[in-house]
C-alpha atoms as a PDB file:
ATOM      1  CA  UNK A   1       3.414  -3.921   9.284  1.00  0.00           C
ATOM      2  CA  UNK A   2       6.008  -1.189   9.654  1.00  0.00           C
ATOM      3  CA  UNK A   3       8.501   0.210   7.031  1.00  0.00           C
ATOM      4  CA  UNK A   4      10.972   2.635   7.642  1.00  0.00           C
ATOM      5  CA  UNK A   5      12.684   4.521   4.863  1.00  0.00           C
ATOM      6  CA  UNK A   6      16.391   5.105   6.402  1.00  0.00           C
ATOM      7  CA  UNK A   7      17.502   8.953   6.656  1.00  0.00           C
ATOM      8  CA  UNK A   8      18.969  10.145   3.648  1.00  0.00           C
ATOM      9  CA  UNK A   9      20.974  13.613   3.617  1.00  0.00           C
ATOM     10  CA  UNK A  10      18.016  16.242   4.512  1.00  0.00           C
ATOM     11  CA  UNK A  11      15.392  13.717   3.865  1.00  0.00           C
ATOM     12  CA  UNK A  12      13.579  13.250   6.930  1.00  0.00           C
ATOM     13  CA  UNK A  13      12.203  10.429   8.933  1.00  0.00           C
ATOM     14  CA  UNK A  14       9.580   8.648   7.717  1.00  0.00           C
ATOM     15  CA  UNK A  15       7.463   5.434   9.321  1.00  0.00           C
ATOM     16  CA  UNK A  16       4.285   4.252   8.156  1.00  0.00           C
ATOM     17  CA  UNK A  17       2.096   1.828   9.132  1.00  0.00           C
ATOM     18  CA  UNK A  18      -1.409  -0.119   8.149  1.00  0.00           C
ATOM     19  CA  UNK A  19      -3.992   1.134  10.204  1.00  0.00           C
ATOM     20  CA  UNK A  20      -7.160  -0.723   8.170  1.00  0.00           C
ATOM     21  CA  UNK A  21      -6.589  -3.199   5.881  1.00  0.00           C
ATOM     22  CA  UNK A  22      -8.339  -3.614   2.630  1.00  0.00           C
ATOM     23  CA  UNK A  23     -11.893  -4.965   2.807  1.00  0.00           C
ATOM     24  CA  UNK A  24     -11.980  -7.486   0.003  1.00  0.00           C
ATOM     25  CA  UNK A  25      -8.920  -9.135  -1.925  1.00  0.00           C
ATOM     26  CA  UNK A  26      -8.873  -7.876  -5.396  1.00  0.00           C
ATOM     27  CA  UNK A  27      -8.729 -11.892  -6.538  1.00  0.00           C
ATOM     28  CA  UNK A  28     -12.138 -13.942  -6.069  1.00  0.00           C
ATOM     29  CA  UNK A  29     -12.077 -17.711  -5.298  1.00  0.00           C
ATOM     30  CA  UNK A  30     -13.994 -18.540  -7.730  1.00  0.00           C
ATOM     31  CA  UNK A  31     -11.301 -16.866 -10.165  1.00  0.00           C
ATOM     32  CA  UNK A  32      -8.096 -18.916  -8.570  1.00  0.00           C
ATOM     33  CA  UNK A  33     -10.011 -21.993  -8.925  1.00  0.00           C
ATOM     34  CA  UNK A  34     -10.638 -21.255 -12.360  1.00  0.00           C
ATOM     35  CA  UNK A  35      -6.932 -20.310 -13.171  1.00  0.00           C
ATOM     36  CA  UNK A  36      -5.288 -23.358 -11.174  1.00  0.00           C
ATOM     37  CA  UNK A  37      -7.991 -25.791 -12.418  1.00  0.00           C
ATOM     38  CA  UNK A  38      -9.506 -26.821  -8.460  1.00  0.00           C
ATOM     39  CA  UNK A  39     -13.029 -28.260  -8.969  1.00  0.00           C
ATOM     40  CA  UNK A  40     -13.131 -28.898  -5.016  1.00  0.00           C
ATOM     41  CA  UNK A  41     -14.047 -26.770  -2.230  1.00  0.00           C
ATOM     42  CA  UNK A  42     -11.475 -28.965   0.376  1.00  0.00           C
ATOM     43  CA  UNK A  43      -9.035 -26.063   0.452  1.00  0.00           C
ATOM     44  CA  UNK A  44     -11.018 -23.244   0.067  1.00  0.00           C
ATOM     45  CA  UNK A  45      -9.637 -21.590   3.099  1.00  0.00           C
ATOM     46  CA  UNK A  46      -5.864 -22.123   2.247  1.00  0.00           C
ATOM     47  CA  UNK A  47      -7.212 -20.686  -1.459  1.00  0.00           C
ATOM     48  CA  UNK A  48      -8.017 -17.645   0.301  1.00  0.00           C
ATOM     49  CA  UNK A  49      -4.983 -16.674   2.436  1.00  0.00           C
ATOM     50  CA  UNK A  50      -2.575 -17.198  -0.884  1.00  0.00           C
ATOM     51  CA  UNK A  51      -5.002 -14.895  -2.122  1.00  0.00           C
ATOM     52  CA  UNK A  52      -3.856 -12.844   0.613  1.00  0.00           C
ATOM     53  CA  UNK A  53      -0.687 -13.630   0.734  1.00  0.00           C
ATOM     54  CA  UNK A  54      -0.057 -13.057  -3.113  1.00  0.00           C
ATOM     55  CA  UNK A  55      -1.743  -9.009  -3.223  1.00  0.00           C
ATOM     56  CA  UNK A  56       0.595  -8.254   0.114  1.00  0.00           C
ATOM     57  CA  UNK A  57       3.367  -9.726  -1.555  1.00  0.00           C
ATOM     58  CA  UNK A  58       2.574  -7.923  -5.206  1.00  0.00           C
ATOM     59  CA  UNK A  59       2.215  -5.097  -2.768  1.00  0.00           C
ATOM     60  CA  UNK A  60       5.443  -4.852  -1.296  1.00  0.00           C
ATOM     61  CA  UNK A  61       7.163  -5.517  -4.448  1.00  0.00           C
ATOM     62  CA  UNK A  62       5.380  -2.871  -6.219  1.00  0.00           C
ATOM     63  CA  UNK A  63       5.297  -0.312  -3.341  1.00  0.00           C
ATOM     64  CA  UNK A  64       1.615   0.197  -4.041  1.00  0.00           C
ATOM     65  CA  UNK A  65      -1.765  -0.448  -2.631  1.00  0.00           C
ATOM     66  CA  UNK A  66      -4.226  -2.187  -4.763  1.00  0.00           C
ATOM     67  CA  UNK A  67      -7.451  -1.952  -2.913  1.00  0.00           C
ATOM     68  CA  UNK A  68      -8.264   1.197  -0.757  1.00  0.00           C
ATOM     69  CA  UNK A  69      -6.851   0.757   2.734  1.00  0.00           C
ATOM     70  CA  UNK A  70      -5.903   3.455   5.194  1.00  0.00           C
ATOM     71  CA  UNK A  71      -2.301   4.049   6.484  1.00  0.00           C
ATOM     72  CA  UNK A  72      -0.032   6.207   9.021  1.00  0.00           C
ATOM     73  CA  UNK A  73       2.924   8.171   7.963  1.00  0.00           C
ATOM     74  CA  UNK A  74       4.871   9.739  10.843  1.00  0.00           C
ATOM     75  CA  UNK A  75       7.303  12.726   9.843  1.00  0.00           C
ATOM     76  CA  UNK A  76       9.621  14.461  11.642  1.00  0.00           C
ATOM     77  CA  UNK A  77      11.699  17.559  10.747  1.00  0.00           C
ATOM     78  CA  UNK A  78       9.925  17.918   7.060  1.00  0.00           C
ATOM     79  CA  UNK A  79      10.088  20.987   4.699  1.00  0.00           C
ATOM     80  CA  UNK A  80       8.438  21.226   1.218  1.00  0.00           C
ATOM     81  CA  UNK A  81       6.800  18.455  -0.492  1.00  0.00           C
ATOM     82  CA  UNK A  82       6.852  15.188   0.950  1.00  0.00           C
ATOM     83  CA  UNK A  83       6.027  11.856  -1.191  1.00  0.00           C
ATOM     84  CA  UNK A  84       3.066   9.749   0.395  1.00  0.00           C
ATOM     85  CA  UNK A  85       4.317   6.044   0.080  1.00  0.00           C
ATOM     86  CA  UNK A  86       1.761   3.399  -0.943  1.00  0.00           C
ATOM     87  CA  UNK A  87      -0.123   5.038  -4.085  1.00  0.00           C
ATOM     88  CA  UNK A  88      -2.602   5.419  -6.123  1.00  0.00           C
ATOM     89  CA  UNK A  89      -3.335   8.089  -2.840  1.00  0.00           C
ATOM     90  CA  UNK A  90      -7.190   8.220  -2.539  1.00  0.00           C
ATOM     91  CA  UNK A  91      -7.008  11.315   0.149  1.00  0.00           C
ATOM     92  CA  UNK A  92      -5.280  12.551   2.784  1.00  0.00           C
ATOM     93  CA  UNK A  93      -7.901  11.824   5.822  1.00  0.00           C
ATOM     94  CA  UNK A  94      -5.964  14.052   8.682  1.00  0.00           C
ATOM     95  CA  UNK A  95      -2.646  15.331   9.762  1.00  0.00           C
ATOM     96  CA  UNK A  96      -1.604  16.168  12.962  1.00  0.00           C
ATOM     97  CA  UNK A  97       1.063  17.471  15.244  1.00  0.00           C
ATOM     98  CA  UNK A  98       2.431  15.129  18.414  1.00  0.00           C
ATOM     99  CA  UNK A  99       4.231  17.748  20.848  1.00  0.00           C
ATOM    100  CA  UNK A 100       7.116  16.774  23.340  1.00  0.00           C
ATOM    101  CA  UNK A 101       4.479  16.396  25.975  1.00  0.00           C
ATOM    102  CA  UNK A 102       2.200  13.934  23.740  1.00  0.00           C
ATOM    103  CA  UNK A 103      -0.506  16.533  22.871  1.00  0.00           C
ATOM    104  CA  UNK A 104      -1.983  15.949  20.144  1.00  0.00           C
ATOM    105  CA  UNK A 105      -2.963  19.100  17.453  1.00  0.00           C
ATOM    106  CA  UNK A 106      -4.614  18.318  14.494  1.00  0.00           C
ATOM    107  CA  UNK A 107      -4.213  20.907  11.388  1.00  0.00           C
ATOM    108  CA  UNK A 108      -7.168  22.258   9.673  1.00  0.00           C
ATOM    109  CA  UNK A 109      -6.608  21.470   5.743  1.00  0.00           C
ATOM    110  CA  UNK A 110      -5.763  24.821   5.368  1.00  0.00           C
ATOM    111  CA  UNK A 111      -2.257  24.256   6.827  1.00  0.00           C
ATOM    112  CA  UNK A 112      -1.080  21.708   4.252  1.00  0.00           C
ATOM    113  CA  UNK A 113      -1.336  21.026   0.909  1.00  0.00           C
ATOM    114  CA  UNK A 114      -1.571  18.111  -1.292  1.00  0.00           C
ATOM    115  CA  UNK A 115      -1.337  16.865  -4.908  1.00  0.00           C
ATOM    116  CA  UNK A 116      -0.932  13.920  -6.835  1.00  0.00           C
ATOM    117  CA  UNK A 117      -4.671  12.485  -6.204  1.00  0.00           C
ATOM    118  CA  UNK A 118      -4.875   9.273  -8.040  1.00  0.00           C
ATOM    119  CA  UNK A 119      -1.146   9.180  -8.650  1.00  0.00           C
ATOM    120  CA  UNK A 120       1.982   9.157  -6.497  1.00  0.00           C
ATOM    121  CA  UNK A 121       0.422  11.644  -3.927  1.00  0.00           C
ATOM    122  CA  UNK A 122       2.940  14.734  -1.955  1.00  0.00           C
ATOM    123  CA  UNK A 123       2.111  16.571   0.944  1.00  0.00           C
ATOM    124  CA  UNK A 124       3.942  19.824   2.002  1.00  0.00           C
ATOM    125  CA  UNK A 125       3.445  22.184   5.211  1.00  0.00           C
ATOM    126  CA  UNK A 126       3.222  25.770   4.486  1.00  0.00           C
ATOM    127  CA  UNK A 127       5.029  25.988   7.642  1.00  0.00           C
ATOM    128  CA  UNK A 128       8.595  24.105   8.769  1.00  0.00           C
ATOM    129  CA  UNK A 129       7.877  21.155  10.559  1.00  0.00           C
ATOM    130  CA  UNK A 130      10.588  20.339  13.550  1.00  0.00           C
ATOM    131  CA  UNK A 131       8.516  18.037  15.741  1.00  0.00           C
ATOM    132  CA  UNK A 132       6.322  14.972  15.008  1.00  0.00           C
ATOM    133  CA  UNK A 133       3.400  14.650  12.511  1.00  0.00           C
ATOM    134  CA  UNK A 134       1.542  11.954  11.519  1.00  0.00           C
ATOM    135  CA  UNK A 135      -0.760  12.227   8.383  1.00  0.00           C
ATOM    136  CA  UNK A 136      -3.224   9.649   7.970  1.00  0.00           C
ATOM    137  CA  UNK A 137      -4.351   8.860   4.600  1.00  0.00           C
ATOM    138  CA  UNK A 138      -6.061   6.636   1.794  1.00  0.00           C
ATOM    139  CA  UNK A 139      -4.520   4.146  -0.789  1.00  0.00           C
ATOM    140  CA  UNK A 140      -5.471   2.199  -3.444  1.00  0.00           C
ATOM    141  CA  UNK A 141      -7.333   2.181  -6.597  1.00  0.00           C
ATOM    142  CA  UNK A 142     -10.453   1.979  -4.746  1.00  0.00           C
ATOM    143  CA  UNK A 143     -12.808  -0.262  -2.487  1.00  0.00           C
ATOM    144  CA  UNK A 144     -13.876  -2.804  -4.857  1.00  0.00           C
ATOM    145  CA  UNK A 145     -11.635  -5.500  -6.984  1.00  0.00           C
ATOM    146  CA  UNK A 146     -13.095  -4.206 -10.308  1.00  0.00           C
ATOM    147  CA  UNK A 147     -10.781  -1.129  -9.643  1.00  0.00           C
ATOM    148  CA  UNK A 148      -7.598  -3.299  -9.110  1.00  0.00           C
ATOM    149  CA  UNK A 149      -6.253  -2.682 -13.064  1.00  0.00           C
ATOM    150  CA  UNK A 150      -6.937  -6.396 -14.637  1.00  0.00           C
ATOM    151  CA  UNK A 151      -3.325  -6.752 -14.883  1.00  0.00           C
ATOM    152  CA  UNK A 152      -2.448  -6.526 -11.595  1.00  0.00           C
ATOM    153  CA  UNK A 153      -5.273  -8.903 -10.429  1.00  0.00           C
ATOM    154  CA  UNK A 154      -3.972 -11.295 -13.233  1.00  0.00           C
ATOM    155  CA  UNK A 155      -0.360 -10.741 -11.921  1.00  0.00           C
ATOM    156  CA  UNK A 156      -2.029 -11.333  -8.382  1.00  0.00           C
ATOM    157  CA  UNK A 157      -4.065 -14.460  -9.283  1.00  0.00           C
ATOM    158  CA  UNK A 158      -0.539 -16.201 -10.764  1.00  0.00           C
ATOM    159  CA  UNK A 159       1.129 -15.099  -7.953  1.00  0.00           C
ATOM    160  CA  UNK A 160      -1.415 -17.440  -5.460  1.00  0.00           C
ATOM    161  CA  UNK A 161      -1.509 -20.245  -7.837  1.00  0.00           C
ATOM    162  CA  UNK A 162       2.059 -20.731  -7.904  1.00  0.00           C
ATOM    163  CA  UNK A 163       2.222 -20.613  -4.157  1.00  0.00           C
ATOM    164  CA  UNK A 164      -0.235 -23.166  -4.211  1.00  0.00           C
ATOM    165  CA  UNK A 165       1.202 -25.596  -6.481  1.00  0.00           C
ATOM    166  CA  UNK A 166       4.398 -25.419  -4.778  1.00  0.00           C
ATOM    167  CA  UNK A 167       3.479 -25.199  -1.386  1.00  0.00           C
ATOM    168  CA  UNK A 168       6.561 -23.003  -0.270  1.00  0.00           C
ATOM    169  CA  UNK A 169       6.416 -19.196   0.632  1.00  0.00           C
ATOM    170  CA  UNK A 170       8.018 -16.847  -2.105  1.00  0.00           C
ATOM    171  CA  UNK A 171       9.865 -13.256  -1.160  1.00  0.00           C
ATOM    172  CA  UNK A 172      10.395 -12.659  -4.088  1.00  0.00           C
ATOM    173  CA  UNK A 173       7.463 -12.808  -7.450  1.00  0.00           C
ATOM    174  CA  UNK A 174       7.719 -16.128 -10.136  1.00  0.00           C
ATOM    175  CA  UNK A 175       9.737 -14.285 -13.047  1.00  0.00           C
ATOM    176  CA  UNK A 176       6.489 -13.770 -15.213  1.00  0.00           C
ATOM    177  CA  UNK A 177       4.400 -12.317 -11.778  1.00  0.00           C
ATOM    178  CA  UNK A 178       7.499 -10.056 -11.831  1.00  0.00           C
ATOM    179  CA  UNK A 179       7.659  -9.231 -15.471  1.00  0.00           C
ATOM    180  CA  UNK A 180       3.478  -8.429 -15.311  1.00  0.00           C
ATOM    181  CA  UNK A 181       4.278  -6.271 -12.295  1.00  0.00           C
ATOM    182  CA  UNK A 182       7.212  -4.301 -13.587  1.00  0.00           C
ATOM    183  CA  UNK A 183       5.065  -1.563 -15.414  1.00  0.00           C
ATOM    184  CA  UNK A 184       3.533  -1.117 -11.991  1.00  0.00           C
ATOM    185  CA  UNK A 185       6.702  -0.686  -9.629  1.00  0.00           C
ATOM    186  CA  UNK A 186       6.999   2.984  -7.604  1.00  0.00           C
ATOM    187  CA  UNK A 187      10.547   3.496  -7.871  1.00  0.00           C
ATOM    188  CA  UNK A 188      10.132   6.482  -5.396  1.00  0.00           C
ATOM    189  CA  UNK A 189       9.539   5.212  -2.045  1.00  0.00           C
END
């Protein structure tokens, strides 16, 4: 998964990618089956990739993470404070320099600083950055489901039972997914 955010005046560059995924799905089984009435365990494995299928989409339509997973941002050309994508941000795990000849520097957290823990998180340089960094760092509301706000896992738990009542994918969220996830959406990238 790779999403670029096009260049926009003196913005600068910006790719991220998923390097670990979250661990667990912030809807159970047990609660789908329960929502979409199943008594049987015949499609317990399709059950659990809409579950999957539902939090990425919520995710990409809200521009958040909802269970802690660990991501790549690579910069170039960046001055003062930078907006992680993907929040809640949980921590920024390392950032490091890529020179021209692929050597790789990593900065000692004294060279950057961040804010915004637990919130849309920033990062800024207290030097200009010309080259290539890449920051690694944590999103989500945390490892387990329990931290997923109950609204979102509601929002997420609609979102797979639709998908499995109508058998078709969706792009875009049923209008009351969307209207439980509006309250949510990151308007800043």
């Amino acid at each position: 998964m790779l999403a670029r955010t096009p260049r926009r005046g003196r913005s600068p560059l910006r790719d991220w990618r998923l390097k670990t995924g979250p661990a667990v799905e912030p809807v159970g089984l047990d609660g789908l089956k329960l929502w979409a009435r199943i008594d049987t365990n015949a499609e317990d494995e399709l059950l659990a990739t809409l579950i999957a299928t539902a939090r990425q989409a919520a995710e990409e339509h809200t521009r958040r993470a909802f269970i802690r997973q660990e991501w790549t941002m690579a910069v170039r050309g960046w001055t003062g404070w930078l907006p992680i994508p993907r929040p809640p941000l949980i921590e920024v795990l390392e950032v490091r320099s890529v020179g021209f000849d692929g050597a790789v520097t990593v900065w000692p957290a004294g060279d950057y600083l961040v804010r915004g823990a637990g919130d849309q998180g920033q990062i800024m340089a207290l030097t200009p950055v010309l080259g290539l960094v890449e920051i690694d760092f944590a999103a989500g509301y945390g490892p387990a489901a329990a931290d997923v706000p109950a609204a979102i896992r509601t929002a997420v738990t609609a979102w797979a039972s639709e998908l499995y009542e109508s058998r078709t994918p969706a792009n875009e969220p049923p209008q009351n997914v969307a209207q439980a996830l509006a309250p949510w959406r990151v308007l800043i990238p």
